[in-house]
N, C-alpha and C. Protein backbone atom coordinates (compact mmCIF):
# COMPACT_ATOMS: atom_id res chain seq x y z
N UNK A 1 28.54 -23.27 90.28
CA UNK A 1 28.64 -23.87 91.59
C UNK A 1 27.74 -23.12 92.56
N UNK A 2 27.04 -24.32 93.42
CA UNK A 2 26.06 -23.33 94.43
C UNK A 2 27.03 -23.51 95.87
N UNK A 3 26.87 -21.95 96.24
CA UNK A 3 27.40 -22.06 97.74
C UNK A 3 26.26 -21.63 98.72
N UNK A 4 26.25 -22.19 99.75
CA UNK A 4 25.32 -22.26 100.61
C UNK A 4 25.54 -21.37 102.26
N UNK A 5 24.56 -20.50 102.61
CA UNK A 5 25.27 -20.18 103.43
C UNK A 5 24.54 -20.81 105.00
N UNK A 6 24.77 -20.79 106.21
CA UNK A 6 23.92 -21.26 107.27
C UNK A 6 22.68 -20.36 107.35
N UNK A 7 21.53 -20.63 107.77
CA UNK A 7 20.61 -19.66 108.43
C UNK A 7 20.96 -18.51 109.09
N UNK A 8 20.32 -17.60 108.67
CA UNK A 8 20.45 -16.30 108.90
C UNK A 8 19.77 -15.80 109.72
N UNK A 9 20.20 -14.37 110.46
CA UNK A 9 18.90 -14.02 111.50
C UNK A 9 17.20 -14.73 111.60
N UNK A 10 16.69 -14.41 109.97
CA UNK A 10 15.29 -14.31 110.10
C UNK A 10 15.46 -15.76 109.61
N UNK A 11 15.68 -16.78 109.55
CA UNK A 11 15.73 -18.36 109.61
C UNK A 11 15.80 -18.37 107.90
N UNK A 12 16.34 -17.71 107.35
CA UNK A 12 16.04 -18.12 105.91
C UNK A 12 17.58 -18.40 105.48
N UNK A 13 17.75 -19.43 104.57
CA UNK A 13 18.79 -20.10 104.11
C UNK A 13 19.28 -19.42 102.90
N UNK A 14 20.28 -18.41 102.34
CA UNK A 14 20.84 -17.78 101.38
C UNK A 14 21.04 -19.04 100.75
N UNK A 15 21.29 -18.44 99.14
CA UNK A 15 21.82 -19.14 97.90
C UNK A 15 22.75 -17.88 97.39
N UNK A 16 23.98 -18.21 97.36
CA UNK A 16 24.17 -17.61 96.56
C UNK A 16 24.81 -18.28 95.21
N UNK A 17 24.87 -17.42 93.92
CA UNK A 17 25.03 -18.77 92.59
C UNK A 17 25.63 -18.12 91.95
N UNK A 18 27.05 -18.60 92.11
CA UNK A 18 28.08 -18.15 91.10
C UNK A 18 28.11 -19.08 89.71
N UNK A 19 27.79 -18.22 88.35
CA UNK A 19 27.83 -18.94 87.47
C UNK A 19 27.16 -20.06 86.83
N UNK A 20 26.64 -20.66 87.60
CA UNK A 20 25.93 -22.26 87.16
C UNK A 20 24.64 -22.31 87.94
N UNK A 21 23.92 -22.90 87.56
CA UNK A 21 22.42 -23.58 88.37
C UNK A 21 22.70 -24.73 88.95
N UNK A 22 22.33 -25.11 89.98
CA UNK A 22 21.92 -26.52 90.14
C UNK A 22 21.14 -27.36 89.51
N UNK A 23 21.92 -28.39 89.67
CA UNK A 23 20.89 -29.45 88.98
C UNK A 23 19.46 -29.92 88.85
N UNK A 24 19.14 -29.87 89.93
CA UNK A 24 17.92 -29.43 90.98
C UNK A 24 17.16 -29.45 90.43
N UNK A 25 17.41 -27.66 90.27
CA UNK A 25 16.91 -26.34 89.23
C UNK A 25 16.56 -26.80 88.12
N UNK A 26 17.35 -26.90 87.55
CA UNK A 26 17.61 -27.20 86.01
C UNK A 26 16.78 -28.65 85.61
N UNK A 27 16.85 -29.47 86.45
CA UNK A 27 15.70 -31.18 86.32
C UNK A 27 14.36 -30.09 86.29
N UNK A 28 14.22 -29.74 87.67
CA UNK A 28 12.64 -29.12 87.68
C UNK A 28 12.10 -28.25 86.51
N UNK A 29 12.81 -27.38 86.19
CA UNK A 29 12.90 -26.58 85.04
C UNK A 29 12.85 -27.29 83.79
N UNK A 30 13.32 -28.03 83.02
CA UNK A 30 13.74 -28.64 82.06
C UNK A 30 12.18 -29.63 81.94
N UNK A 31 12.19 -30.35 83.14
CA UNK A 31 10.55 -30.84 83.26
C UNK A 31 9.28 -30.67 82.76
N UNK A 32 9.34 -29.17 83.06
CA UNK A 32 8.19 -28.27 83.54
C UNK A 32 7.59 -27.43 82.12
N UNK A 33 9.07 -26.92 81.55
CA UNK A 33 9.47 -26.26 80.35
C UNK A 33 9.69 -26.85 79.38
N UNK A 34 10.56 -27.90 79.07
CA UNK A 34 10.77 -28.55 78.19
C UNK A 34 10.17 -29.48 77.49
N UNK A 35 10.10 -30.13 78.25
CA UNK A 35 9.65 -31.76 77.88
C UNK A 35 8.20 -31.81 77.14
N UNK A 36 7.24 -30.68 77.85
CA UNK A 36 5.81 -30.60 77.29
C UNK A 36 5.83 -29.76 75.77
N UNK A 37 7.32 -29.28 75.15
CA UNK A 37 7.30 -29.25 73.96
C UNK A 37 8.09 -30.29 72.96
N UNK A 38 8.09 -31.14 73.50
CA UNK A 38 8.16 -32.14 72.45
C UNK A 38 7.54 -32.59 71.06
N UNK A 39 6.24 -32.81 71.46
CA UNK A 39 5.10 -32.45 69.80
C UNK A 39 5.78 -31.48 69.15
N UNK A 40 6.16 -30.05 69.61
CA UNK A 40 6.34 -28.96 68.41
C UNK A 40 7.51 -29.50 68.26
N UNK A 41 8.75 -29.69 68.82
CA UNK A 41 9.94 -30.33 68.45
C UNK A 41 9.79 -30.71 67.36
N UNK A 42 9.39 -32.12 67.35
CA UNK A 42 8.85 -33.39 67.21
C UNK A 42 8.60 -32.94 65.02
N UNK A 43 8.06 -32.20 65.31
CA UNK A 43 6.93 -31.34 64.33
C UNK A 43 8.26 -30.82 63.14
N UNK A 44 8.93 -29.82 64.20
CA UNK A 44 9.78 -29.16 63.74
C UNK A 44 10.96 -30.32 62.83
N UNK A 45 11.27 -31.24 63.43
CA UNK A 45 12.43 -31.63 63.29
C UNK A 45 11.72 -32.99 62.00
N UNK A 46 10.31 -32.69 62.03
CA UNK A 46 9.93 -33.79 60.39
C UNK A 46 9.84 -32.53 59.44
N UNK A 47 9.50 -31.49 59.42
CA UNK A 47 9.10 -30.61 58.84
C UNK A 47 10.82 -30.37 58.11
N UNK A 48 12.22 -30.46 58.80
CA UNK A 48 12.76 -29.36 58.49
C UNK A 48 14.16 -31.07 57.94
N UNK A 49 14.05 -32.00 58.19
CA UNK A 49 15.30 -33.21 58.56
C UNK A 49 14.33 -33.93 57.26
N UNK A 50 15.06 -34.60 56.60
CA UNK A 50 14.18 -35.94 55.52
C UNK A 50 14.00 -37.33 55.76
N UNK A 51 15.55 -37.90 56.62
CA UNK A 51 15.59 -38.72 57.24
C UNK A 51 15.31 -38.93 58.27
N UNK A 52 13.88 -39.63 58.20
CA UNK A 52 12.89 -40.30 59.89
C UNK A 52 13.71 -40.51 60.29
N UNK A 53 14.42 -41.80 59.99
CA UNK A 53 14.78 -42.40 61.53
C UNK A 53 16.34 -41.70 61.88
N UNK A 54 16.72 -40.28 61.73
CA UNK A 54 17.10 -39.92 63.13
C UNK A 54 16.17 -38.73 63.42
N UNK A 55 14.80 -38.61 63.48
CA UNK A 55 14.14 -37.94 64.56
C UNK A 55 14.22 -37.79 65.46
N UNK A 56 14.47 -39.04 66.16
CA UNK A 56 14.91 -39.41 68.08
C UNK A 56 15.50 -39.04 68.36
N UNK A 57 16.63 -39.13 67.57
CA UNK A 57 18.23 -38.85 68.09
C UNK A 57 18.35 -37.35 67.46
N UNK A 58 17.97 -36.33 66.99
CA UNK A 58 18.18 -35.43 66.92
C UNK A 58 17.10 -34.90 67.82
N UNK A 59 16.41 -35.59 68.42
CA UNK A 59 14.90 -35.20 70.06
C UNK A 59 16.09 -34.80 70.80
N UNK A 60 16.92 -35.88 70.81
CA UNK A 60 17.85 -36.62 72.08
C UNK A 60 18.95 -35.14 72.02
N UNK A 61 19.44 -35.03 71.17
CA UNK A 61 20.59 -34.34 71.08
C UNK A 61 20.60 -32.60 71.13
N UNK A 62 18.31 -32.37 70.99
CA UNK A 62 18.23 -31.24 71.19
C UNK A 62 18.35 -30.69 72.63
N UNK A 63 17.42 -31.90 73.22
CA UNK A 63 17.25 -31.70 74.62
C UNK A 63 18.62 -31.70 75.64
N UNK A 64 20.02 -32.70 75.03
CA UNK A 64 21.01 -32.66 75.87
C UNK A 64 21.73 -31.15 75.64
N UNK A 65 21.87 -30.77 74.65
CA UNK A 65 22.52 -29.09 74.33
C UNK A 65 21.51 -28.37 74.99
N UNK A 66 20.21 -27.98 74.90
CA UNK A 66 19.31 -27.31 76.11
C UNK A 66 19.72 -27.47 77.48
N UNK A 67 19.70 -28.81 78.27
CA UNK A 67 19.85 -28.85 79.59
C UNK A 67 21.31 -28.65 79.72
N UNK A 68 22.19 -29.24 78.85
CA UNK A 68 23.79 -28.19 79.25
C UNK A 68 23.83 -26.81 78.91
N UNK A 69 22.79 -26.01 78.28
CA UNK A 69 23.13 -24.46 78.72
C UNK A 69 22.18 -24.47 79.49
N UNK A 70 21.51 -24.66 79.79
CA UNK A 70 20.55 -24.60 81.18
C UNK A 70 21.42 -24.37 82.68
N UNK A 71 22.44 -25.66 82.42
CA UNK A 71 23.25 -25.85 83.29
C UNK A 71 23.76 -24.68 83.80
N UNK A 72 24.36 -23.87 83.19
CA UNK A 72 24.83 -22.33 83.07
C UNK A 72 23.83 -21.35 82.83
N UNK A 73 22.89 -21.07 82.47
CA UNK A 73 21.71 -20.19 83.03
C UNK A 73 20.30 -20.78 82.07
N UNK A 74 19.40 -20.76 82.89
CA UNK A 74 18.10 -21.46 82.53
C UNK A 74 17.50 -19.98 81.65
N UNK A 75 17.28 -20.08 80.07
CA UNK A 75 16.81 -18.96 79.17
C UNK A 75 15.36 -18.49 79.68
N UNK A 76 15.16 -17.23 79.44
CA UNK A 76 13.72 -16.83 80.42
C UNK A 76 12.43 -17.53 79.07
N UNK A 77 12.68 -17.70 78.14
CA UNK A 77 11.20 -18.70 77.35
C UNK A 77 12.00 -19.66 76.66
N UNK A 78 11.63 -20.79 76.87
CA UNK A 78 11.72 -22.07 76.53
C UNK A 78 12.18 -22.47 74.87
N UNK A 79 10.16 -22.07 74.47
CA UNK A 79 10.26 -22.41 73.24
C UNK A 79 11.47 -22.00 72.42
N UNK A 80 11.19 -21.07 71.99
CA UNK A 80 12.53 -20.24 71.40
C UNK A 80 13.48 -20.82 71.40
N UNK A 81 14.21 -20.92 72.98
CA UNK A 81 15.46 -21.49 73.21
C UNK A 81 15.27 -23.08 72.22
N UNK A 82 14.38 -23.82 72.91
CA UNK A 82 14.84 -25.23 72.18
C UNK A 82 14.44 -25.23 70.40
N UNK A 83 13.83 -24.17 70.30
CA UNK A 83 13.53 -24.58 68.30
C UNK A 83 14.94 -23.91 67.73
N UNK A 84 15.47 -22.58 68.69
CA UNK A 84 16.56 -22.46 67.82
C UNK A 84 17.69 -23.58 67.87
N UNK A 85 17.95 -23.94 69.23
CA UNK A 85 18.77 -25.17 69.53
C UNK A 85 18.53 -25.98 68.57
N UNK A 86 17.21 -26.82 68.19
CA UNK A 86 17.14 -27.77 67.24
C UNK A 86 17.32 -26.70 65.48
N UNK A 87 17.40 -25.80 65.50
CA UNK A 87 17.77 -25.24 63.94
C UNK A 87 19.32 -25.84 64.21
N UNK A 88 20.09 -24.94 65.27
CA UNK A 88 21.39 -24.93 64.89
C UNK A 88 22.20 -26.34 65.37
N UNK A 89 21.56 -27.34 65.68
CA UNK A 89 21.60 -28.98 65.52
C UNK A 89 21.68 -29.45 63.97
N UNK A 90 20.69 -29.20 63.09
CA UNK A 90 20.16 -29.45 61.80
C UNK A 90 21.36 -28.67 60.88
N UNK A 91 22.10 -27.62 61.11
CA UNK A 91 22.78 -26.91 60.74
C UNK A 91 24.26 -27.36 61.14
N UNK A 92 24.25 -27.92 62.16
CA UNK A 92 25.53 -28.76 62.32
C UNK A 92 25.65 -29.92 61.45
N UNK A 93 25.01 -30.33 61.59
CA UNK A 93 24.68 -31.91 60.55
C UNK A 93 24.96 -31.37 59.46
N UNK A 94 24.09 -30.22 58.24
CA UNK A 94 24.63 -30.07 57.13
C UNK A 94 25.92 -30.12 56.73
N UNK A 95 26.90 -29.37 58.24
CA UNK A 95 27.82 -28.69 57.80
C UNK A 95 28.73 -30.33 58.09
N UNK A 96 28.76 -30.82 58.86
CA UNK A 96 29.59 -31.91 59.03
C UNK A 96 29.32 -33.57 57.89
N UNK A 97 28.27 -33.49 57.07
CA UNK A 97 28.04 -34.58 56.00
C UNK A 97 29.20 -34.54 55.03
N UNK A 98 29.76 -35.40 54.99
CA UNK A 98 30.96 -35.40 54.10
C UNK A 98 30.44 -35.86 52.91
N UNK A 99 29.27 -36.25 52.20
CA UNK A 99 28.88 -36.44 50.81
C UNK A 99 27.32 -35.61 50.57
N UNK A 100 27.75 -34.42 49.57
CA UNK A 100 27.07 -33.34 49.54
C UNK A 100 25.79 -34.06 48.81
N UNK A 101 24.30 -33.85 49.08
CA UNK A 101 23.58 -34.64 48.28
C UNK A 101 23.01 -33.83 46.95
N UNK A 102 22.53 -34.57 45.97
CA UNK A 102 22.22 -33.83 44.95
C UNK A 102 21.11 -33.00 44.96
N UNK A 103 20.17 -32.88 46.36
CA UNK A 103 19.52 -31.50 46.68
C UNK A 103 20.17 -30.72 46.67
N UNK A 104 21.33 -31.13 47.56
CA UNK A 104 22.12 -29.32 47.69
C UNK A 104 22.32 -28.93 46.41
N UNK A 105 22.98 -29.61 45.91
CA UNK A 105 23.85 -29.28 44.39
C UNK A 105 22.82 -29.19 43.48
N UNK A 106 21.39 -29.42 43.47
CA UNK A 106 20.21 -28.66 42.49
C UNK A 106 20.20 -27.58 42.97
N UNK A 107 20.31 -27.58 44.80
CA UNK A 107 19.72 -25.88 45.46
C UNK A 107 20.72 -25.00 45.02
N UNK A 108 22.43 -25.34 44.56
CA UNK A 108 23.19 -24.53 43.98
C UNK A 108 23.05 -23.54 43.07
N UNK A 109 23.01 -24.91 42.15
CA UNK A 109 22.63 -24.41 40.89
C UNK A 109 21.36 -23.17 40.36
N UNK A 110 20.29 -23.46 41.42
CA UNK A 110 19.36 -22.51 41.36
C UNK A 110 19.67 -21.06 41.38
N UNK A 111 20.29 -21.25 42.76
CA UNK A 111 20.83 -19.56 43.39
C UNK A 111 22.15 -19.31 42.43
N UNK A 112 22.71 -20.10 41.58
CA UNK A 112 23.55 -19.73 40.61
C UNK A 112 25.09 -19.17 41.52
N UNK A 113 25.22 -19.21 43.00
CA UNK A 113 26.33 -19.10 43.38
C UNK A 113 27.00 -20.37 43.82
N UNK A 114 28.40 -19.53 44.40
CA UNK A 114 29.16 -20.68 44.46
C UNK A 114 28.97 -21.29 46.22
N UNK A 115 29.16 -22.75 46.60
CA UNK A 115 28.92 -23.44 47.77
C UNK A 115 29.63 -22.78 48.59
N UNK A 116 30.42 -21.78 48.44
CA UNK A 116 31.15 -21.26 50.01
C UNK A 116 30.31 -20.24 50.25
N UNK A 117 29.05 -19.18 49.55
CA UNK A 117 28.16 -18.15 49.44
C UNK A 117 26.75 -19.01 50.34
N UNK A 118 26.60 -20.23 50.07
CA UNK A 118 25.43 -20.80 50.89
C UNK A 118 25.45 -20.65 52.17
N UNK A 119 24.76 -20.43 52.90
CA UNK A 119 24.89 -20.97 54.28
C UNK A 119 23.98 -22.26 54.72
N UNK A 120 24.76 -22.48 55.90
CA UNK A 120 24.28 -24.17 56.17
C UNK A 120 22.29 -24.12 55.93
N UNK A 121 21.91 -22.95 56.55
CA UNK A 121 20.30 -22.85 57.03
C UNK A 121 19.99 -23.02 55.83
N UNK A 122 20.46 -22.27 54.49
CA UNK A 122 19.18 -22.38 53.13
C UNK A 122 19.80 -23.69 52.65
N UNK A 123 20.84 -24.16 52.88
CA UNK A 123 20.58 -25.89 52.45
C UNK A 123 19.48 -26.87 53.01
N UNK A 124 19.68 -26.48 54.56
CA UNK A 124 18.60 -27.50 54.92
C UNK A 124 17.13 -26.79 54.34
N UNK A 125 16.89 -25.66 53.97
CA UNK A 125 15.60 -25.23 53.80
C UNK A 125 15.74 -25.96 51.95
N UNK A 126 16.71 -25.78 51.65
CA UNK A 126 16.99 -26.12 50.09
C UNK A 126 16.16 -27.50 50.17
N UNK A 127 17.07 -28.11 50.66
CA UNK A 127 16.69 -29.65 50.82
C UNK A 127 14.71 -30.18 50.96
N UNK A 128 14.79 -29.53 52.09
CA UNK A 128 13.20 -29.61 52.69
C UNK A 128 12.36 -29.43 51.32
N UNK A 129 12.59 -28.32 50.68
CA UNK A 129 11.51 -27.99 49.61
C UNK A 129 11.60 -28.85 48.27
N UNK A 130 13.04 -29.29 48.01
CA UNK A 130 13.20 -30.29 47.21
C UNK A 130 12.55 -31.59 47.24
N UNK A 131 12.74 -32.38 48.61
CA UNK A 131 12.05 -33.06 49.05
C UNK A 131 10.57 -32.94 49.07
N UNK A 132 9.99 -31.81 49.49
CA UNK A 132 8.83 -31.74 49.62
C UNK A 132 8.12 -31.41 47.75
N UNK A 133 9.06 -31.10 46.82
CA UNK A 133 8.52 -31.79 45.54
C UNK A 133 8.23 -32.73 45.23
N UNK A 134 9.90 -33.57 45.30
CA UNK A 134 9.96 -34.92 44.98
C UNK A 134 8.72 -35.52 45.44
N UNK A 135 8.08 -35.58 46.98
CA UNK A 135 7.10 -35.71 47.15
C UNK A 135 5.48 -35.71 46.55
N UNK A 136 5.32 -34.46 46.26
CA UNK A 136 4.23 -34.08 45.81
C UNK A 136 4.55 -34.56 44.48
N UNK A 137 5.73 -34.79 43.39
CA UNK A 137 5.82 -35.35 42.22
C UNK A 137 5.32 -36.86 41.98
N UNK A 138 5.98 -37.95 43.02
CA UNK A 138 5.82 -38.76 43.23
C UNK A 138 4.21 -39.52 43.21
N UNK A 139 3.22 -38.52 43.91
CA UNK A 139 1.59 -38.63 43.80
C UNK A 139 1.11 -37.83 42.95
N UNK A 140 1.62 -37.84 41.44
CA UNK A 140 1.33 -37.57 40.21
C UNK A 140 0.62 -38.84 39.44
N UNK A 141 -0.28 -39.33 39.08
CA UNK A 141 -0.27 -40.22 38.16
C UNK A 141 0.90 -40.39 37.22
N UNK A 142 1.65 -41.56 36.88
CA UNK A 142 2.87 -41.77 36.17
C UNK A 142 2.69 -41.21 35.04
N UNK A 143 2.08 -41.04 33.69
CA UNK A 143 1.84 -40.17 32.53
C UNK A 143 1.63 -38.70 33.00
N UNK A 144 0.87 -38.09 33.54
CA UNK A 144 1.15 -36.78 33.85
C UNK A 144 2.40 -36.36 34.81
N UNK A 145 2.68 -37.17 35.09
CA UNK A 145 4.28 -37.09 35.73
C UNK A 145 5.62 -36.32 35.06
N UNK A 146 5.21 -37.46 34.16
CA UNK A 146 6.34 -37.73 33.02
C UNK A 146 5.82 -36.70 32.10
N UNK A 147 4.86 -36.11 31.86
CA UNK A 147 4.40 -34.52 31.11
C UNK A 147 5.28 -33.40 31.58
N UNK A 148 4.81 -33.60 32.89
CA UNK A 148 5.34 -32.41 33.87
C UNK A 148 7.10 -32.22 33.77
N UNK A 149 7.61 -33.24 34.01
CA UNK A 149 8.88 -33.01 34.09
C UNK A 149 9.42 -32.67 32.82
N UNK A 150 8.88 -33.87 31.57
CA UNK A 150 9.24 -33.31 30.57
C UNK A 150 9.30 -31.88 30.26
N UNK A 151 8.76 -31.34 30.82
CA UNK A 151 8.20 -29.67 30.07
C UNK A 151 9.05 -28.96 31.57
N UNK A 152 9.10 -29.18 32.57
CA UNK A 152 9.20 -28.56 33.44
C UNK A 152 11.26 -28.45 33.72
N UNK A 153 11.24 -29.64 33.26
CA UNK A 153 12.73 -30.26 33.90
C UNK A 153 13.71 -30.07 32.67
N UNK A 154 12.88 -30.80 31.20
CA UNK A 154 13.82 -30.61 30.26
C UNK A 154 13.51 -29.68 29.33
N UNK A 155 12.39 -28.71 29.69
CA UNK A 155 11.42 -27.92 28.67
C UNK A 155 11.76 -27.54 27.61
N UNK A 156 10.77 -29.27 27.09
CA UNK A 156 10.66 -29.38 26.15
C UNK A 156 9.06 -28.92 25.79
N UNK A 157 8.54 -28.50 24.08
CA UNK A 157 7.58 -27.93 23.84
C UNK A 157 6.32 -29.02 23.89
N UNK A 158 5.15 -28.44 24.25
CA UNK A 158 4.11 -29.69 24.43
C UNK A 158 4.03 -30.30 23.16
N UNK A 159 4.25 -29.94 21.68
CA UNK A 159 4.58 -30.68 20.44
C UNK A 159 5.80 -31.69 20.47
N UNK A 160 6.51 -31.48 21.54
CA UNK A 160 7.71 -32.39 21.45
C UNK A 160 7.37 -33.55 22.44
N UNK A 161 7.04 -32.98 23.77
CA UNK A 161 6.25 -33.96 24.92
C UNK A 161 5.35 -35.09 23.75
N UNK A 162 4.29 -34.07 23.24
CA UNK A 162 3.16 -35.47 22.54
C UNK A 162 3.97 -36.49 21.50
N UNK A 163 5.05 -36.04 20.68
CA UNK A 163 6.00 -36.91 20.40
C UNK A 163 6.29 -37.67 21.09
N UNK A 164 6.71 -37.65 21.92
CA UNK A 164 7.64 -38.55 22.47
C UNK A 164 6.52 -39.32 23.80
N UNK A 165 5.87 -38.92 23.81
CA UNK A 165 4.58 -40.00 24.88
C UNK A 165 4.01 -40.78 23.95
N UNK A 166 3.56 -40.22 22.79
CA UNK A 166 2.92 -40.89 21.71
C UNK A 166 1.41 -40.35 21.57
N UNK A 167 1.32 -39.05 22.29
CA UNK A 167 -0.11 -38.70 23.03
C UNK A 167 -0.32 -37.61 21.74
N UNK A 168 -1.70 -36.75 22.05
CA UNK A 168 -2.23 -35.58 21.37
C UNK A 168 -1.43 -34.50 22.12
N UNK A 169 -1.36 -33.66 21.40
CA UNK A 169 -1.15 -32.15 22.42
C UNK A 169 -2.42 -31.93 23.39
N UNK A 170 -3.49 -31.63 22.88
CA UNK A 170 -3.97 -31.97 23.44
C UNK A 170 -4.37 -32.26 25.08
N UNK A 171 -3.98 -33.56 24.83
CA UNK A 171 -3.74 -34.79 26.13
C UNK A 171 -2.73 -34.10 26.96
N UNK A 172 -1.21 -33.69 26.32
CA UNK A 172 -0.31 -33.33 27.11
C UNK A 172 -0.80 -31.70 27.98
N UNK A 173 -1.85 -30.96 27.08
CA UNK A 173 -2.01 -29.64 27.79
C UNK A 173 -2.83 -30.24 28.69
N UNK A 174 -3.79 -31.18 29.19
CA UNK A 174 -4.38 -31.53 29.99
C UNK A 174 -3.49 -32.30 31.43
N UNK A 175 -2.80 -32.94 30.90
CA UNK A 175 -1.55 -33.80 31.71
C UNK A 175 -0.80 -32.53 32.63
N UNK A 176 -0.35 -31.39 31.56
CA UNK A 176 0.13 -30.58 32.44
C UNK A 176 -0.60 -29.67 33.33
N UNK A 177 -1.98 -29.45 32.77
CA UNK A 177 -2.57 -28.37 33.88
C UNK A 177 -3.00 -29.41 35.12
N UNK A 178 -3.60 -30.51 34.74
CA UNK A 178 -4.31 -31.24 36.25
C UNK A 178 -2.46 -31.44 36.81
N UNK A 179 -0.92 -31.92 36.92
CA UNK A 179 -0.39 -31.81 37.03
C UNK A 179 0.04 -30.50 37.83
N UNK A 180 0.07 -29.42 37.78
CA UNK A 180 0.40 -28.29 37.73
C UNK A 180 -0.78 -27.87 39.29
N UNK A 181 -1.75 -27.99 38.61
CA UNK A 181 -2.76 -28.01 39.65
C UNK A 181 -2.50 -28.62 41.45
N UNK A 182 -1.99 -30.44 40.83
CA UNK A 182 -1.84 -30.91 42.05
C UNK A 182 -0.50 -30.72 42.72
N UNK A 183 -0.25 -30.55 41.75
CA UNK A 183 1.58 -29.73 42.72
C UNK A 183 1.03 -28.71 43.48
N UNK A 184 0.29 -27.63 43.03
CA UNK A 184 -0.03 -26.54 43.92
C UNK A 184 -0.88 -26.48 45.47
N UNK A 185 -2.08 -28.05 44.96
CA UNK A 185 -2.71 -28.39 46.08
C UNK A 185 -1.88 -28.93 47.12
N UNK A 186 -0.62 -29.79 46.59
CA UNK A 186 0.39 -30.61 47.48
C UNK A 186 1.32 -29.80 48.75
N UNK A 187 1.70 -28.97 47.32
CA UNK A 187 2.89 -27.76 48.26
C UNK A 187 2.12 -26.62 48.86
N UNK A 188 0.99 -25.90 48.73
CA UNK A 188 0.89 -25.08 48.73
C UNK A 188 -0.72 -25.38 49.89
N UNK A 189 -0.97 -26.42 49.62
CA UNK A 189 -2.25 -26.62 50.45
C UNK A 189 -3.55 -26.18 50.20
N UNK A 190 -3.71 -25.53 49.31
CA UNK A 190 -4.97 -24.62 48.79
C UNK A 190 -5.41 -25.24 47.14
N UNK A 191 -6.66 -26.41 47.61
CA UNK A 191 -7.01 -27.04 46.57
C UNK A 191 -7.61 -25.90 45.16
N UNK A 192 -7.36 -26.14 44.17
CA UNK A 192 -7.63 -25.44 42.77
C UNK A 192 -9.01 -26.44 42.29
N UNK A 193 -9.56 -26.04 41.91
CA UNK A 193 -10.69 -26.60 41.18
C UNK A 193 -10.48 -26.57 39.84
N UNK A 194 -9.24 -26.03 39.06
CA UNK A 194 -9.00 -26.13 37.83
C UNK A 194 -8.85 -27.71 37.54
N UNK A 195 -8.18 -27.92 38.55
CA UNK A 195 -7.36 -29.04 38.57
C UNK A 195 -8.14 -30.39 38.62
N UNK A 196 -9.36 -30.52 39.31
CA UNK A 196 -10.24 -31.48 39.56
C UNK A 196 -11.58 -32.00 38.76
N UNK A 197 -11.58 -33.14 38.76
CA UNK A 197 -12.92 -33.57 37.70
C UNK A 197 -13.63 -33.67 38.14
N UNK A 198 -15.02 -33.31 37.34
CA UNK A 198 -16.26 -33.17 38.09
C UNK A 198 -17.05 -34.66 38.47
């Protein structure tokens, strides 16, 4: 609450501010500070969420938890304030989904502990990187695909792979390195020339 006092000797108008900002404040501020990080938001919240379409609404829901602690004291740097706000948004959501998806429960299995040892943050990071396979799997050519996983997922031996494709070994050691290759260019961003034909 702002209390106001009358003009004072030298004509200047006290504030004094118990507890809260004005609104005022906090519009101008929020304006000025906020709003022109939207792109990194924006960025943040495709980078780290799988499902587009609530991007907006997790925009929406970063910015209303920002301007209500704002409300109560405006943080001295911005950024910070709103990327952690939007982590621990993303971290609410994990924790409140009532049907666990089978990212998490691969990301389990990995770390080999049990779901009360996770915390909400390495699920959503779980998730992200899962996704961001599935991805990069997906823009595999379908036969080197189906190499890769074979060997990768059910590893099985490249004598068993060429069985069961109907291929040479051969073929399958080729399937898996250009494979292997473009996973690395995908996830990792740093094209291999092993991987590419001349």
């Amino acid at each position: 609450m702002v209390e106001r006092t009358e003009p004072g000797g030298d004509g200047v108008v006290l504030q004094a501010i118990s507890g809260a900002m004005s609104a005022s404040e906090v519009d101008q501020w929020f304006v000025r500070e906020v709003l022109p990080l939207e792109a990194t938001l924006m960025h943040f919240l495709r980078r780290n969420w799988r499902n587009k379409s609530d991007h907006a609404d997790l925009c929406q829901e970063v910015y209303v938890r920002v301007y209500e602690a704002a409300l109560q004291e405006i943080p001295l740097q911005a950024k910070p304030f709103v990327l952690s706000t939007a982590r621990n948004l993303l971290i609410d959501h994990v924790r409140r989904e009532h049907v666990i998806s089978i990212e998490a429960v691969a990301d389990l299995d990995v770390l080999g502990v049990g779901a009360e040892e996770v915390s909400p943050d390495r699920v959503v990071i779980a998730r992200e990187e899962l996704r961001r396979l599935q991805d990069a799997l997906d823009l595999l050519p379908p036969r080197c695909r189906e190499a890769v996983v074979l060997r990768q997922v059910e590893g099985l031996s490249r004598k068993e792979i060429a069985e069961r494709m109907g291929i040479s070994e051969e073929t399958v050691k080729r399937h898996l390195a250009v494979g292997a290759c473009a996973l690395a260019d995908t996830l990792y961003g740093e094209p291999s020339e092993q991987g590419r034909k001349p």
